[in-house]
PDB file of N, CA and C in Angstrom:
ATOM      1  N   UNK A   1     144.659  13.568 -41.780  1.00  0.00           N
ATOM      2  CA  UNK A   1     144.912  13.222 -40.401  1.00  0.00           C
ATOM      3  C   UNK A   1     144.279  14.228 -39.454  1.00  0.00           C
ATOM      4  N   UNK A   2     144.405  15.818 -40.051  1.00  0.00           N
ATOM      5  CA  UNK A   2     143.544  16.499 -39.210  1.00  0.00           C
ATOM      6  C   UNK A   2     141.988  16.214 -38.664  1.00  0.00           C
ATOM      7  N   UNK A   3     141.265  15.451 -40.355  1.00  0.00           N
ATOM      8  CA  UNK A   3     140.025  15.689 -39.797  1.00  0.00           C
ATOM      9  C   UNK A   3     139.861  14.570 -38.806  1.00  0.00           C
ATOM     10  N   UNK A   4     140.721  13.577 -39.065  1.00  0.00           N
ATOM     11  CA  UNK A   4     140.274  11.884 -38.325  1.00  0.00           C
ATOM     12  C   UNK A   4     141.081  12.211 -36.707  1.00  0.00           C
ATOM     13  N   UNK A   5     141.295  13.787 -36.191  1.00  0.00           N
ATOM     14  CA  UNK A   5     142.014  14.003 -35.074  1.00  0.00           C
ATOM     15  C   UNK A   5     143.261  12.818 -34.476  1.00  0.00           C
ATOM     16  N   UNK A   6     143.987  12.422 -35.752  1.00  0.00           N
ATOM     17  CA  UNK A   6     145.478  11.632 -35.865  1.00  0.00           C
ATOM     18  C   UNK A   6     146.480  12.502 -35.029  1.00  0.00           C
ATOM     19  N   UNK A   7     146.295  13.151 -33.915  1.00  0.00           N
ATOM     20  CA  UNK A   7     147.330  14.080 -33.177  1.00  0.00           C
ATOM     21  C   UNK A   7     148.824  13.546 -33.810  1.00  0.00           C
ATOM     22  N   UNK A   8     148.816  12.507 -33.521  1.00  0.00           N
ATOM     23  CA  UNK A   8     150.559  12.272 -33.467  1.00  0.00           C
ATOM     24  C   UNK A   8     150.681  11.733 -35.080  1.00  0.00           C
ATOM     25  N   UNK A   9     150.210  11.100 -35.365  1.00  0.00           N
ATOM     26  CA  UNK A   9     150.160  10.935 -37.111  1.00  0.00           C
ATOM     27  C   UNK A   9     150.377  12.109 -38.064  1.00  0.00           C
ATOM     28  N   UNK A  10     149.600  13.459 -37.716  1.00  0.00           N
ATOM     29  CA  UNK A  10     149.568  14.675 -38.125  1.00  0.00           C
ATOM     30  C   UNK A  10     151.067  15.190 -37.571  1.00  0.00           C
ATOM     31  N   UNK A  11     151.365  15.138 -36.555  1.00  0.00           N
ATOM     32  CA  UNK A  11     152.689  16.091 -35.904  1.00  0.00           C
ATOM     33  C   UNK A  11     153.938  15.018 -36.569  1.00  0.00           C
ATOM     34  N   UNK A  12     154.127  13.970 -36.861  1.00  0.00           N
ATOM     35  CA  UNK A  12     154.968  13.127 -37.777  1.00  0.00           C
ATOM     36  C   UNK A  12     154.935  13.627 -39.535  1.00  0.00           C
ATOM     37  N   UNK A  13     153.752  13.604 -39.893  1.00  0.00           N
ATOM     38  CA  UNK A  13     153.467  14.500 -41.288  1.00  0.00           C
ATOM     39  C   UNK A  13     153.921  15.913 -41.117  1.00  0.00           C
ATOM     40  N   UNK A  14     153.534  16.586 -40.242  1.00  0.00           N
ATOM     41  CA  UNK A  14     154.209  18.113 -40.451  1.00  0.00           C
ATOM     42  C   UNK A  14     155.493  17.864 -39.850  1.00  0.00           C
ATOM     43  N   UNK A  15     155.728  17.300 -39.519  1.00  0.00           N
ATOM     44  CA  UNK A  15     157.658  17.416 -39.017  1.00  0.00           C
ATOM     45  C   UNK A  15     158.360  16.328 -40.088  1.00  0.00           C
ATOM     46  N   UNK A  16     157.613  15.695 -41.295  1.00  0.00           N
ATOM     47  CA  UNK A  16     158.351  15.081 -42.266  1.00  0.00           C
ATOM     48  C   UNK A  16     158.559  16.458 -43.391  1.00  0.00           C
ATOM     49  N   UNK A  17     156.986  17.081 -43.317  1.00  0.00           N
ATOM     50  CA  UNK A  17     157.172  18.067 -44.314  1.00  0.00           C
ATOM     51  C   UNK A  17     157.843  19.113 -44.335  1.00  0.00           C
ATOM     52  N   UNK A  18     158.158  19.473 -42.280  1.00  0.00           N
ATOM     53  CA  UNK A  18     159.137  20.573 -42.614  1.00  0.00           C
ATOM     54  C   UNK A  18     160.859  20.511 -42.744  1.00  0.00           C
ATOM     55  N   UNK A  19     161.075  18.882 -42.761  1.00  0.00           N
ATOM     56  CA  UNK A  19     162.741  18.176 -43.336  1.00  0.00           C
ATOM     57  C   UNK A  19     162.668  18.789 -44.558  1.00  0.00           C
ATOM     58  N   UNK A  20     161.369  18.125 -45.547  1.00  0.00           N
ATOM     59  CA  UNK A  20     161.707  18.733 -46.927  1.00  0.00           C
ATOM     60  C   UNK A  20     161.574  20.406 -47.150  1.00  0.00           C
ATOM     61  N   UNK A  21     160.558  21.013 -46.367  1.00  0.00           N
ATOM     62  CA  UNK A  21     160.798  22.561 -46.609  1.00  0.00           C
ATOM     63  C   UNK A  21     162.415  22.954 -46.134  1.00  0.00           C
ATOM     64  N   UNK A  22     162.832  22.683 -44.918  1.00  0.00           N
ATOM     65  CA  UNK A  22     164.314  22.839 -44.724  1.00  0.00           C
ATOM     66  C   UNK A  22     165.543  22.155 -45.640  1.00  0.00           C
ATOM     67  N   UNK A  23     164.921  21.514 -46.437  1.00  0.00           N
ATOM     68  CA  UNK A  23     165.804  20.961 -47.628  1.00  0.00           C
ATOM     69  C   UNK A  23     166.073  21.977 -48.853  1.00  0.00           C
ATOM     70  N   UNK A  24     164.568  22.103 -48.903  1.00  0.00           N
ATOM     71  CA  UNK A  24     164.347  23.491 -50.012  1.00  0.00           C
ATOM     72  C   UNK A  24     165.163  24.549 -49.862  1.00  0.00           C
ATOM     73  N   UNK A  25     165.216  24.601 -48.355  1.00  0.00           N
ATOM     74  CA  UNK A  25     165.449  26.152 -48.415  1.00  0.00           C
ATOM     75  C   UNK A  25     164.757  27.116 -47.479  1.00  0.00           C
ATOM     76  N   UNK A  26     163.334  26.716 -47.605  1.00  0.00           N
ATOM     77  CA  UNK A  26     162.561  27.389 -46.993  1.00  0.00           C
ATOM     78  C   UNK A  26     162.294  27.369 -45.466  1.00  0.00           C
ATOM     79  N   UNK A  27     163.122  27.878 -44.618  1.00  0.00           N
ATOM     80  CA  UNK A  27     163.472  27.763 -43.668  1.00  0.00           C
ATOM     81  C   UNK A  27     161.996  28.218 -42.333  1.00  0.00           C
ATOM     82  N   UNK A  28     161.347  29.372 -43.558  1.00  0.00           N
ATOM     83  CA  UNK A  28     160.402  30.028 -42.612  1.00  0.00           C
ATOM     84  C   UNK A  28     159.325  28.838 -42.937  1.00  0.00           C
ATOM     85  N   UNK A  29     159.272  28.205 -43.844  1.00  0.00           N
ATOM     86  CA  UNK A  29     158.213  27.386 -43.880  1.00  0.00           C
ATOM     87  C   UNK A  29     158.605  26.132 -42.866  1.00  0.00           C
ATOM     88  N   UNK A  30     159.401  25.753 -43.019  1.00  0.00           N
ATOM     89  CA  UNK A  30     159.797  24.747 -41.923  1.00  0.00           C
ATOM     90  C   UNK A  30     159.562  24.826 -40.701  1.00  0.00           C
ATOM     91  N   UNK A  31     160.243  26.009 -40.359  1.00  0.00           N
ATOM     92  CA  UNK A  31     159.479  26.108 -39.177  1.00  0.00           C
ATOM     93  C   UNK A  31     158.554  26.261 -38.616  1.00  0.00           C
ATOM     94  N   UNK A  32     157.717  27.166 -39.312  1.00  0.00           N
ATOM     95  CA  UNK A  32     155.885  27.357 -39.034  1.00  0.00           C
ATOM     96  C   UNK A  32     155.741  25.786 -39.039  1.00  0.00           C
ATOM     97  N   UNK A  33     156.015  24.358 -39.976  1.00  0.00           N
ATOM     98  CA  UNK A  33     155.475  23.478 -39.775  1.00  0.00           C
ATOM     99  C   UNK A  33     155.952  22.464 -38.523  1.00  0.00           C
ATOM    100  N   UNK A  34     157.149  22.992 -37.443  1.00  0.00           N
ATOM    101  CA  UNK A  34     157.550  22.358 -36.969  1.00  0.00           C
ATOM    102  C   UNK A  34     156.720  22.970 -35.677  1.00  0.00           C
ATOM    103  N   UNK A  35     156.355  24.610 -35.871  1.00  0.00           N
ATOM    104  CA  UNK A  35     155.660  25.158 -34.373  1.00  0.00           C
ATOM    105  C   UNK A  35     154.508  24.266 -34.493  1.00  0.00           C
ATOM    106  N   UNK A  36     154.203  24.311 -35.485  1.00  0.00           N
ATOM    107  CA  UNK A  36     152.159  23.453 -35.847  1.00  0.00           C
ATOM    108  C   UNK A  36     152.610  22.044 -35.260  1.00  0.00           C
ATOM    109  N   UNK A  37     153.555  21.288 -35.649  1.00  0.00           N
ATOM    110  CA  UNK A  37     153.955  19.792 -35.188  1.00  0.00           C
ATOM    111  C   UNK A  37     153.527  19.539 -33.425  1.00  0.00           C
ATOM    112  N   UNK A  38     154.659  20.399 -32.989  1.00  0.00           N
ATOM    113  CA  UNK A  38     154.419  20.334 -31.499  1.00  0.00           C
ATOM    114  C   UNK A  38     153.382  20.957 -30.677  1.00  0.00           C
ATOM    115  N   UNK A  39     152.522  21.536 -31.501  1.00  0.00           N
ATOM    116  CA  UNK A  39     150.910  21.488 -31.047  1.00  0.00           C
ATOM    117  C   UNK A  39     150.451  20.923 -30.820  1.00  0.00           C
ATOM    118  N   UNK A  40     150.139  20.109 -32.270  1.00  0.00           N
ATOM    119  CA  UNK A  40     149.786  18.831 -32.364  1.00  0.00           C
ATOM    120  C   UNK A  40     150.230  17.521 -32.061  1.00  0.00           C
ATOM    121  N   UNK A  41     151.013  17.332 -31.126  1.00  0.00           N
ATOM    122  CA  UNK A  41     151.908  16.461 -30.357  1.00  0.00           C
ATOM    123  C   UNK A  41     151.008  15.905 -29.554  1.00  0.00           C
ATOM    124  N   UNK A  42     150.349  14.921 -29.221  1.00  0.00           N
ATOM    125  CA  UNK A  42     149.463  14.007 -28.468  1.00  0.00           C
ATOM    126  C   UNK A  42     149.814  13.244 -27.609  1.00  0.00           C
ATOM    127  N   UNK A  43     151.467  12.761 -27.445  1.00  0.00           N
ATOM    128  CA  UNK A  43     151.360  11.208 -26.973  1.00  0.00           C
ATOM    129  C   UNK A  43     151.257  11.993 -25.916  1.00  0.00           C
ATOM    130  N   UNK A  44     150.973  11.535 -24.392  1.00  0.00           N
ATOM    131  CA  UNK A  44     150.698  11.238 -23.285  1.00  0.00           C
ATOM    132  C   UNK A  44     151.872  11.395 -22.932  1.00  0.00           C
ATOM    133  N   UNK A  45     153.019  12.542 -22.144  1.00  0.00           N
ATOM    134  CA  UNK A  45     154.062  12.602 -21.488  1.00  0.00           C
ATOM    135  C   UNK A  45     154.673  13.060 -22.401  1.00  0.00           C
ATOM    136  N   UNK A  46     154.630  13.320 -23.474  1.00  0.00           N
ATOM    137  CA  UNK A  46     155.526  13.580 -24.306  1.00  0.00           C
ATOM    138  C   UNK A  46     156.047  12.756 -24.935  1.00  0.00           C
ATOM    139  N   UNK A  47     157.308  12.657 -26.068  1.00  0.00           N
ATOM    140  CA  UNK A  47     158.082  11.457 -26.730  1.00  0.00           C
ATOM    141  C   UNK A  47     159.206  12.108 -27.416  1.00  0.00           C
ATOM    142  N   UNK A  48     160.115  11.585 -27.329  1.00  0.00           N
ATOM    143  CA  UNK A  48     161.381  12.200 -27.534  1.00  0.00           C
ATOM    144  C   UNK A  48     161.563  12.541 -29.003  1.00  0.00           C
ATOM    145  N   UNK A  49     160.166  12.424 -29.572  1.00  0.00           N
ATOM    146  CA  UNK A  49     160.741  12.847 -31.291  1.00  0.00           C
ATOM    147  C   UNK A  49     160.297  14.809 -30.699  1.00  0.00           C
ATOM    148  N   UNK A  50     159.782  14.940 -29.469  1.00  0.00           N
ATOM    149  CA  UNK A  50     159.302  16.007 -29.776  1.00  0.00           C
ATOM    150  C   UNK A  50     160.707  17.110 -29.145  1.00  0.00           C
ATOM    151  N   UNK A  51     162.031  16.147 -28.876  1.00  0.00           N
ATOM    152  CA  UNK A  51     163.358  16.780 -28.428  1.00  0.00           C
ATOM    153  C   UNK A  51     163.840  17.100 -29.614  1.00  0.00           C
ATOM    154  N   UNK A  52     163.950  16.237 -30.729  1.00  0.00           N
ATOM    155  CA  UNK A  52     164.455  16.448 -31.993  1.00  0.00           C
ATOM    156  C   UNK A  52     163.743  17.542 -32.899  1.00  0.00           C
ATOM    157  N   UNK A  53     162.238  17.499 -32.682  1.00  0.00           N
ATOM    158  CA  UNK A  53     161.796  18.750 -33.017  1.00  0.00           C
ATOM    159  C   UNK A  53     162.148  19.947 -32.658  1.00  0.00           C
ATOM    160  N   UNK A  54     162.320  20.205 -30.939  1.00  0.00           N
ATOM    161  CA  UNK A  54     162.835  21.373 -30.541  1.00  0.00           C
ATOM    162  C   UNK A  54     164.022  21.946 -31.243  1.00  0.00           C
ATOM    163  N   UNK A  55     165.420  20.578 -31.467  1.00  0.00           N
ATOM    164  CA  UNK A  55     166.079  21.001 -31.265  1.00  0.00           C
ATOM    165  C   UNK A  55     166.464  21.559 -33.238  1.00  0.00           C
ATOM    166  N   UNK A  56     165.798  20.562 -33.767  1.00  0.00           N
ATOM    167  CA  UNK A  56     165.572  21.300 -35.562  1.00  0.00           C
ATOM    168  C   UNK A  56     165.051  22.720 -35.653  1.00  0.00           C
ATOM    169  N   UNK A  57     163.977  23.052 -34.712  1.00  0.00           N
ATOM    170  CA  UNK A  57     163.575  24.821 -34.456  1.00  0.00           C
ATOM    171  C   UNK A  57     164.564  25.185 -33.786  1.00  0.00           C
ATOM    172  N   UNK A  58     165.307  24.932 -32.772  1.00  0.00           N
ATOM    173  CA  UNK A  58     166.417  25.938 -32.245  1.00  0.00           C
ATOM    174  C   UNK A  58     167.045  25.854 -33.202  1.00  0.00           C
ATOM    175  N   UNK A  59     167.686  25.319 -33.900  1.00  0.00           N
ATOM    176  CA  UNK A  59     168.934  25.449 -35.445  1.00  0.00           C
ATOM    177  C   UNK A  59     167.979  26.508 -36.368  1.00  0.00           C
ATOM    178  N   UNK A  60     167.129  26.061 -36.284  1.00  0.00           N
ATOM    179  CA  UNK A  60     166.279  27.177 -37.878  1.00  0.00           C
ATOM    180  C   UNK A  60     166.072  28.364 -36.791  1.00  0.00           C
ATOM    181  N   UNK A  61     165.744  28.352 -35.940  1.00  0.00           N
ATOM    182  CA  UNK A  61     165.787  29.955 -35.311  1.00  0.00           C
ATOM    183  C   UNK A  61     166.578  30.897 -35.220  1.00  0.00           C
ATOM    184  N   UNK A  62     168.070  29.842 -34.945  1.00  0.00           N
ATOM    185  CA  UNK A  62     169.178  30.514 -34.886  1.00  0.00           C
ATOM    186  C   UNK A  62     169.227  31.066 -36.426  1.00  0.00           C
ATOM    187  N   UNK A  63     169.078  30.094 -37.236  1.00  0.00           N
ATOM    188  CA  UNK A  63     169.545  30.531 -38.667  1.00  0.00           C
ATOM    189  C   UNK A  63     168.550  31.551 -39.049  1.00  0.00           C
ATOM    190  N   UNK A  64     167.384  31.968 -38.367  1.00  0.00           N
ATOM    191  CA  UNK A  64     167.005  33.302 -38.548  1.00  0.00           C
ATOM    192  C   UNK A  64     167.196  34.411 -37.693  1.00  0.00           C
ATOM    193  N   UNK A  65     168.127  34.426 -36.816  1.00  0.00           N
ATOM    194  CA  UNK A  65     168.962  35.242 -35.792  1.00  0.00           C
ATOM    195  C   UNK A  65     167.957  35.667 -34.452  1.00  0.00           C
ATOM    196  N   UNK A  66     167.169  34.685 -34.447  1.00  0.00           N
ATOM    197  CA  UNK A  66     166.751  34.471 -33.018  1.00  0.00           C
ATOM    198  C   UNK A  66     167.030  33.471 -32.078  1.00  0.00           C
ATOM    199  N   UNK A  67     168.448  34.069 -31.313  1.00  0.00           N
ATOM    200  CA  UNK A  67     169.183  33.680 -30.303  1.00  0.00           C
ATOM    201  C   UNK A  67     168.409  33.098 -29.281  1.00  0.00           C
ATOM    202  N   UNK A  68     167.736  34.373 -28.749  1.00  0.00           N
ATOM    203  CA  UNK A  68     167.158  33.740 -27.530  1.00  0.00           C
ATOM    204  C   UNK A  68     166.169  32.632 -27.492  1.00  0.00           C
ATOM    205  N   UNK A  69     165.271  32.630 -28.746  1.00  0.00           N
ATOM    206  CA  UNK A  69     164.985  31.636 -28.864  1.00  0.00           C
ATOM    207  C   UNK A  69     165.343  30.129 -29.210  1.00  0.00           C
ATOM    208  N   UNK A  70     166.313  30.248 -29.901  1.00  0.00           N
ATOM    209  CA  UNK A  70     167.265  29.226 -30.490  1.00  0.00           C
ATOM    210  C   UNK A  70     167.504  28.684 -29.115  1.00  0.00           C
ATOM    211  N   UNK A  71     168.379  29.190 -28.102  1.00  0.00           N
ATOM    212  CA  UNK A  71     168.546  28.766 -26.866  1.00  0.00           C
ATOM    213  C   UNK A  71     167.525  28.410 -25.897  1.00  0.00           C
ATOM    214  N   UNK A  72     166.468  28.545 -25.675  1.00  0.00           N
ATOM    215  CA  UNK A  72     165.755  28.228 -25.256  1.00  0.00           C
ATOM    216  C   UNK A  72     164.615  26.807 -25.455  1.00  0.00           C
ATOM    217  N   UNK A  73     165.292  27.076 -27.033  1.00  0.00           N
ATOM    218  CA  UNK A  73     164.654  25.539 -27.868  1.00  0.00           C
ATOM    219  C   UNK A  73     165.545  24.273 -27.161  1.00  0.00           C
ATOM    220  N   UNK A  74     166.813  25.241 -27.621  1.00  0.00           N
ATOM    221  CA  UNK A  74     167.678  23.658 -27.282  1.00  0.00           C
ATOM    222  C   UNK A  74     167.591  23.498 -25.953  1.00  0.00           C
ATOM    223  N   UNK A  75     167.499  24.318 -24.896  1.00  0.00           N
ATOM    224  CA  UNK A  75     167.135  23.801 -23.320  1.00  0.00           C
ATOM    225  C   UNK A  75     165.933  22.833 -23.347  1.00  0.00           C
ATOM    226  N   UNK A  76     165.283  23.052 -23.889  1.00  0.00           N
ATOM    227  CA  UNK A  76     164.117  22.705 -23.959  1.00  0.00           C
ATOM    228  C   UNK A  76     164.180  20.909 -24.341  1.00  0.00           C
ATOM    229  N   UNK A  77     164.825  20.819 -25.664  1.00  0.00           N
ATOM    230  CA  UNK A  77     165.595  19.624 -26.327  1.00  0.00           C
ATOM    231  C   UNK A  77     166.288  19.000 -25.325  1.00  0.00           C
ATOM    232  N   UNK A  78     167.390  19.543 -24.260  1.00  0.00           N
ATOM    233  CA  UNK A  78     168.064  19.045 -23.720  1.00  0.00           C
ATOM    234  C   UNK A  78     167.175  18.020 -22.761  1.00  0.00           C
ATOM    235  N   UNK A  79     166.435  18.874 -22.186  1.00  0.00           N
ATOM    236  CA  UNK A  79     165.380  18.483 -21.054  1.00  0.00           C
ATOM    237  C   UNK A  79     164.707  17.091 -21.196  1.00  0.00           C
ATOM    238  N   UNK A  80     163.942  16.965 -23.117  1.00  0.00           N
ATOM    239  CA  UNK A  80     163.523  15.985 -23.549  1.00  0.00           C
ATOM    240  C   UNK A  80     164.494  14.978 -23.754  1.00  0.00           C
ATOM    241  N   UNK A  81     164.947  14.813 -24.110  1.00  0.00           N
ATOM    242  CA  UNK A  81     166.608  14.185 -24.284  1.00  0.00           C
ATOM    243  C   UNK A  81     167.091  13.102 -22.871  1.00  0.00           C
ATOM    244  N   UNK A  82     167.178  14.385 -22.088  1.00  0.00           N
ATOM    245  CA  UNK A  82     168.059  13.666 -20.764  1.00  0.00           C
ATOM    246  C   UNK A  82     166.579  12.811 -20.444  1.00  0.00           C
ATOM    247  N   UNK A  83     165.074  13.267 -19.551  1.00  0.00           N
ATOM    248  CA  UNK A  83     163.859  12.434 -19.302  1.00  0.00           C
ATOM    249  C   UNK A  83     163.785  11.172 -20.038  1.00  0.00           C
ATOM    250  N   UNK A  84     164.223  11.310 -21.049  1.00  0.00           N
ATOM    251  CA  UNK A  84     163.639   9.758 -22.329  1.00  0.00           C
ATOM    252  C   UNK A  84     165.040   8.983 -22.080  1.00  0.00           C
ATOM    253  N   UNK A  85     166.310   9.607 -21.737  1.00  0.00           N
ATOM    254  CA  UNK A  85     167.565   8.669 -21.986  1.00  0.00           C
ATOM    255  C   UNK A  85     167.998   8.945 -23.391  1.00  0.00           C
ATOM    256  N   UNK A  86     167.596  10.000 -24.324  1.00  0.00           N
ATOM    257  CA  UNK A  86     168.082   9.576 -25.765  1.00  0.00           C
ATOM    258  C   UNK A  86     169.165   9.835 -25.747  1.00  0.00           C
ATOM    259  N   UNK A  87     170.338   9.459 -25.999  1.00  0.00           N
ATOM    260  CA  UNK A  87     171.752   9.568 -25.927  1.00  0.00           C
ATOM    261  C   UNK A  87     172.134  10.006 -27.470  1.00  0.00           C
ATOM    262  N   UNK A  88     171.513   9.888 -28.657  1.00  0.00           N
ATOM    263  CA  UNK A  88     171.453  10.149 -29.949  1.00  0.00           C
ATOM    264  C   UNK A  88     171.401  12.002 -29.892  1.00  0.00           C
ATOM    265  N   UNK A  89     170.178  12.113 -29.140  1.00  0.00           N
ATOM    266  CA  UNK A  89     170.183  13.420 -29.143  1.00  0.00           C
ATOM    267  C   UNK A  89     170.593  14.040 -28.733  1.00  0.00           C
ATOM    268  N   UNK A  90     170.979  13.832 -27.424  1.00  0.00           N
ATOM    269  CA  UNK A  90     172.345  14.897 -26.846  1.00  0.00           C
ATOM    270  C   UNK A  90     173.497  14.953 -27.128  1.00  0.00           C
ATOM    271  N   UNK A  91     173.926  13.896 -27.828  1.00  0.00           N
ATOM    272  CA  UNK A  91     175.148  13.611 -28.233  1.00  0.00           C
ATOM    273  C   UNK A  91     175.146  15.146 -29.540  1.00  0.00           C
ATOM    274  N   UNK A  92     173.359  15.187 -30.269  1.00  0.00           N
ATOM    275  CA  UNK A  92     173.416  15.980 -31.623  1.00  0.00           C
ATOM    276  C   UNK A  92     173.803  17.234 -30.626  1.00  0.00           C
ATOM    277  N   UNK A  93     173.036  17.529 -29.469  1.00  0.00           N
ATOM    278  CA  UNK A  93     172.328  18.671 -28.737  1.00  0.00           C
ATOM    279  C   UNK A  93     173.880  18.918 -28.745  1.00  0.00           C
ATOM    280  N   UNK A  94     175.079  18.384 -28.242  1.00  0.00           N
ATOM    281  CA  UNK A  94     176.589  18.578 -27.607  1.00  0.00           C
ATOM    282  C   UNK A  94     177.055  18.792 -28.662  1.00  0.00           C
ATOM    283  N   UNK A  95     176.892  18.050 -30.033  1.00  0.00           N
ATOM    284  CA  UNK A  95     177.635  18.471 -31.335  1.00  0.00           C
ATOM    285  C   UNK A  95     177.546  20.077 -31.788  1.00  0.00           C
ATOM    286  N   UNK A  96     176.307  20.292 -31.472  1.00  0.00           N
ATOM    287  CA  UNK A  96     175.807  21.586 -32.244  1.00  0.00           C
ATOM    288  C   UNK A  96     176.320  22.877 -30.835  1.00  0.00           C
ATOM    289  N   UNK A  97     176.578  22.524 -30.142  1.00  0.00           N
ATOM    290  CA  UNK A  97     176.947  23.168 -29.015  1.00  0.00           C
ATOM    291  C   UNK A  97     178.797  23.570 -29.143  1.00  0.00           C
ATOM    292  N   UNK A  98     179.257  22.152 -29.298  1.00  0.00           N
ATOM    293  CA  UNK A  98     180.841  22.459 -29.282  1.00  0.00           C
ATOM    294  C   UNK A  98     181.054  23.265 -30.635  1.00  0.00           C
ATOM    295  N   UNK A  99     180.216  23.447 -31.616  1.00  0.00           N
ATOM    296  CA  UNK A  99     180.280  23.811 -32.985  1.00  0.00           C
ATOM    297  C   UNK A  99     179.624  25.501 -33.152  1.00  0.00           C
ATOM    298  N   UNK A 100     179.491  25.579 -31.873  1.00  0.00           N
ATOM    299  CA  UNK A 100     179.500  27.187 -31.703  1.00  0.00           C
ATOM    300  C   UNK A 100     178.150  27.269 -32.194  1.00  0.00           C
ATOM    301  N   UNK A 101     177.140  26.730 -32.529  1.00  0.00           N
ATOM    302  CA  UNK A 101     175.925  26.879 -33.301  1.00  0.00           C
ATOM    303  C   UNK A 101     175.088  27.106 -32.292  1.00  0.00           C
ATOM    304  N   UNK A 102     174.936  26.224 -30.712  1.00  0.00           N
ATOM    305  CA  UNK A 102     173.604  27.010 -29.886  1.00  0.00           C
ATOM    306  C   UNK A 102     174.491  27.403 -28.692  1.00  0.00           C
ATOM    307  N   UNK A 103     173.964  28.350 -28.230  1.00  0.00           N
ATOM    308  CA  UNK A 103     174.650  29.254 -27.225  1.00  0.00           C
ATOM    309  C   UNK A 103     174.623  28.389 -25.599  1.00  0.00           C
ATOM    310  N   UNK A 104     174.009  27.392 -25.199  1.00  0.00           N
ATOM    311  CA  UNK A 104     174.280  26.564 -24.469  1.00  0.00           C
ATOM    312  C   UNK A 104     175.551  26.346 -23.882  1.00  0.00           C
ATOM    313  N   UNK A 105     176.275  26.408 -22.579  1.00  0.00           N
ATOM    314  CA  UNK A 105     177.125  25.842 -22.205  1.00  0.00           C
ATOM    315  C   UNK A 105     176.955  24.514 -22.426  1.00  0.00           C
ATOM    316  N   UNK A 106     178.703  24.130 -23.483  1.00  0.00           N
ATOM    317  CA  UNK A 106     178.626  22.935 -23.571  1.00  0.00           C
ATOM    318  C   UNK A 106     178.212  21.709 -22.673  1.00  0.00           C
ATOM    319  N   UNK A 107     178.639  22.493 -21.316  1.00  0.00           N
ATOM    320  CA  UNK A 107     178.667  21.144 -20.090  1.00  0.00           C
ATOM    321  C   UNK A 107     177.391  21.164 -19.535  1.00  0.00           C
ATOM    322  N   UNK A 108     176.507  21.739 -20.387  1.00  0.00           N
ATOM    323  CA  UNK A 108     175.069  21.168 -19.809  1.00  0.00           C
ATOM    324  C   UNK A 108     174.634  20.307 -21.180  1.00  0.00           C
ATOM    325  N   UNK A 109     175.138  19.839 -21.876  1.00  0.00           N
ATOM    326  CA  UNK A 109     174.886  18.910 -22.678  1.00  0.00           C
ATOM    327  C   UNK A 109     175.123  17.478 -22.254  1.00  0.00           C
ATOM    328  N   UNK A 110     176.139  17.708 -21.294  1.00  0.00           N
ATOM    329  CA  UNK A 110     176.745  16.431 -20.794  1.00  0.00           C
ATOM    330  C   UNK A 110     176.339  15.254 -19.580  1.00  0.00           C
TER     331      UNK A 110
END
């Protein structure tokens, strides 16, 4: 997909591959493939898979004890989230929030 410049085909492949590296285990690999994903992110305005991406790197960031970044992912998530209407994802963005996991005031999830 890289060479045929598949932007969004490629950022769907590296954000499938870094579910299974975060399955593994391999948390640092996951994420390197989730920073490469949203590089390679093409559509035109953005698209709300790229909220769910943020917000899978804010969880793996946190789980490597980078706070500030973790928080900044999920703002970031939130942002994509509320613009698109995804109600799936904020609902995750509010789960992971009331669950003490991203440092977000809950009531900006809402």
């Amino acid at each position: 997909m890289a060479r045929s410049n598949a932007g969004a085909g490629l950022a769907l492949t590296l954000t499938n591959a870094a579910l299974i590296e975060r399955t593994l285990g391999s948390n640092d690999a996951a994420a390197a493939l989730l920073e490469r994903a949203l590089v390679e992110q093409t559509v035109p305005g953005g698209h709300r898979s790229v909220g769910w991406q943020k917000l899978m790197l804010a969880l793996l960031r946190l789980e490597q004890g980078d706070g500030d970044a973790a928080t900044e992912l999920a703002s970031q998530a939130h942002e994509v989230f509320a613009d698109f209407g995804e109600s799936r994802g904020l609902a995750a963005l509010q789960r992971a929030c009331k669950e003490r996991r991203l440092t977000l005031p809950c009531d900006s999830t809402s």
